[in-house]
Structure formats: C-alpha cells, structure tokens
Protein backbone atom coordinates (compact mmCIF):
# COMPACT_ATOMS: atom_id res chain seq x y z
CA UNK A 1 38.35 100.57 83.34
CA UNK A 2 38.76 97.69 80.88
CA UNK A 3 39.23 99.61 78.27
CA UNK A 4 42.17 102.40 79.41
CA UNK A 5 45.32 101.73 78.59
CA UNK A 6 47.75 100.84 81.46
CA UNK A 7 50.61 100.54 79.32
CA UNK A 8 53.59 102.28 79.96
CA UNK A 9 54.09 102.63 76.09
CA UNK A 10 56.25 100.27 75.30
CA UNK A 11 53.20 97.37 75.92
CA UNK A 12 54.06 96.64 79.47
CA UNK A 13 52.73 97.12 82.55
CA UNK A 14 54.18 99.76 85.24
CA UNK A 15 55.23 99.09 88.60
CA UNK A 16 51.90 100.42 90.06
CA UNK A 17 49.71 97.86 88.92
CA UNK A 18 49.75 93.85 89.91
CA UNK A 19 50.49 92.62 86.31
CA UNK A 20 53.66 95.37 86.28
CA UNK A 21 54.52 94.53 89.85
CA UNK A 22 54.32 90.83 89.44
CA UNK A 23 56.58 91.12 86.05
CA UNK A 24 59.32 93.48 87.64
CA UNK A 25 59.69 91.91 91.01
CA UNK A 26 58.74 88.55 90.04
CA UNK A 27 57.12 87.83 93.55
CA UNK A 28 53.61 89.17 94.69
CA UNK A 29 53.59 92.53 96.31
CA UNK A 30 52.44 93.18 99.87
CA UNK A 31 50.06 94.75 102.25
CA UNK A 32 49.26 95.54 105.22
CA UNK A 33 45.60 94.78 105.94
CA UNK A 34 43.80 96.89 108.69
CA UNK A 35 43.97 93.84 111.09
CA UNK A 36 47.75 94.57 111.14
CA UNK A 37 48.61 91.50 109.58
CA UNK A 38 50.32 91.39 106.72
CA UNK A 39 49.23 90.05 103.27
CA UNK A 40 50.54 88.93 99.68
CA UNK A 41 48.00 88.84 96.93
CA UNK A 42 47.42 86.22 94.14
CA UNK A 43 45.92 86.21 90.61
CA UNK A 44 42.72 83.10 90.59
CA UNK A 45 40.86 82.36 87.83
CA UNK A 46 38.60 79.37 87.29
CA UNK A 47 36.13 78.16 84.78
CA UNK A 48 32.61 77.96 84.91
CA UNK A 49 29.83 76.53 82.83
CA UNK A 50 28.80 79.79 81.19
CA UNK A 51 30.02 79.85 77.44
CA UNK A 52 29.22 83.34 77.22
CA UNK A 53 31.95 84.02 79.81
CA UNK A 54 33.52 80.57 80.42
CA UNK A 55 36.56 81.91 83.09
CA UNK A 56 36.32 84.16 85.89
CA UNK A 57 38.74 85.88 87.85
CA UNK A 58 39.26 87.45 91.50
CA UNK A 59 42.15 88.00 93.98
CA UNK A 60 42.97 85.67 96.89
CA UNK A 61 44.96 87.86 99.81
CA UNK A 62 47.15 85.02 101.98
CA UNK A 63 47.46 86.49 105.29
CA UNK A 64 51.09 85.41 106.67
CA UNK A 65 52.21 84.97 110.28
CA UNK A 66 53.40 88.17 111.84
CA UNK A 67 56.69 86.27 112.10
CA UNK A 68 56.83 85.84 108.10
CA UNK A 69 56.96 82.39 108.63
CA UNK A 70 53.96 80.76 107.34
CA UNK A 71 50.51 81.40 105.87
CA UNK A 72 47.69 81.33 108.75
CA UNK A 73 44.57 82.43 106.41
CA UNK A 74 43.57 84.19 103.71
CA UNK A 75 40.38 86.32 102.52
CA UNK A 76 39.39 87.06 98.58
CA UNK A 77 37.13 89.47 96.97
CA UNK A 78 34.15 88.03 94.92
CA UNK A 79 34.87 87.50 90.92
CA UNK A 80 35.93 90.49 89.37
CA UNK A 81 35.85 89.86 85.85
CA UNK A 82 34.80 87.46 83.63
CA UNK A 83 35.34 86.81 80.01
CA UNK A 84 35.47 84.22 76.83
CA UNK A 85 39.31 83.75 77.14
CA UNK A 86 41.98 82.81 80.36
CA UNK A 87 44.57 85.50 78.96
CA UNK A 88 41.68 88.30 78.90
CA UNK A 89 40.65 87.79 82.76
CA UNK A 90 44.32 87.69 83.38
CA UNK A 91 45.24 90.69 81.41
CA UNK A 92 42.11 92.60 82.92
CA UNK A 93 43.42 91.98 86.45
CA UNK A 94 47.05 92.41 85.94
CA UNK A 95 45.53 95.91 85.39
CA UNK A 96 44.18 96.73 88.61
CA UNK A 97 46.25 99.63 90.29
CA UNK A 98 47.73 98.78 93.20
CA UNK A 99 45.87 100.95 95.75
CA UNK A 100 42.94 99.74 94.30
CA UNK A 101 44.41 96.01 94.75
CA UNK A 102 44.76 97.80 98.86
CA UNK A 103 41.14 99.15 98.87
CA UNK A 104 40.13 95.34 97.29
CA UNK A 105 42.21 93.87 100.57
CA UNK A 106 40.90 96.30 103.10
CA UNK A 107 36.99 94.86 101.52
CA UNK A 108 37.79 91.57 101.96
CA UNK A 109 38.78 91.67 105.40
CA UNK A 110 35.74 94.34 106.51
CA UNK A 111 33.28 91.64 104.83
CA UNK A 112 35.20 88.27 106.84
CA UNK A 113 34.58 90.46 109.69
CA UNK A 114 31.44 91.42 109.50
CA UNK A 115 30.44 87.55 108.60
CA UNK A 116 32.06 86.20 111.60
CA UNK A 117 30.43 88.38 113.89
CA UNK A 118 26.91 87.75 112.01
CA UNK A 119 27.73 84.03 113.64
C-alpha cells in the first residue's frame, strides 16, 4: 500500500481518503461505529527511541455523545506505520481509504470489547 499512488493527479489527495478528506472539508470525517455511537477520527503520531524508525503513527477514534455535545471516550488502533521522518508517517496515513479508516474503527471497538469482557 505504501507505495500506490493515491493522488488524484494533480499531487493531492481525493475525497475518499483521510489526508483528502481532512484537506477538503477541513474537519475530521465521521462514523458510525457498530455500538451506534458516533465517531470522528484523528491523525497521532509520536516518537520513540528507535532511530531506525524514530515516529510512529496510528488513528485515535473520539466517540461523541449521541447528543453531539461532547466527547465521552475514544478507542485507537495499534501503530500503523512507522518511519525515519514525521511528514512520511503523516503522508502514509493521510493515505488510508476511508472504508478502510471504517473497517480500522469497527477493529478498535471489537478489540475494547472483547478486553472489557476478558475483565
């Protein structure tokens, strides 16, 4: 996947990825999650002490109060992608197709369940 290009010829990104989405709407796009809430998603990356690969990045999913009004939790998927350079691992997940950004989302929340019931 890291190497197709996502472009939509012209260098950007199209609507139906998160980078494209982000850029055109300039707000997160959202989901509904299986649990019926909904959800926004954000880009996080963080660094790490591995020079090889010194930032990593994954998604964080916000889940928002059925009224809109407020965030009440979140899940996130484990890291993604890693790499020598911020703007790579940033680039590499502004890729990510939305539905895939949905099947990512629908994970998270299948994993937080099954860990809360493992308590």
């Amino acid at each position: 996947m890291a190497n197709e290009d996502h472009t939509n010829g012209k260098g950007e990104l199209p609507d139906g990825t998160l980078g494209g989405y982000l850029s055109i709407h300039e707000r997160p796009p959202s989901f509904e999650g299986p649990d019926g809430h909904p959800y926004t998603v954000s880009i996080e990356i963080e660094s790490q002490g591995d020079l090889r690969a010194p930032y990593v990045g994954y998604l964080v999913f916000p889940r928002w109060a059925q009224t809109g009004l407020g965030v009440v939790g979140h899940v996130q998927t484990p890291t993604l992608v890693e790499g020598r350079h911020r703007i790579h691992v940033e680039e590499a997940l502004g890729r990510l197709q939305l539905v895939h950004v949905k099947e990512l989302l629908n994970d998270a929340i299948r994993q937080q369940t099954a860990d809360l019931s493992d308590d």
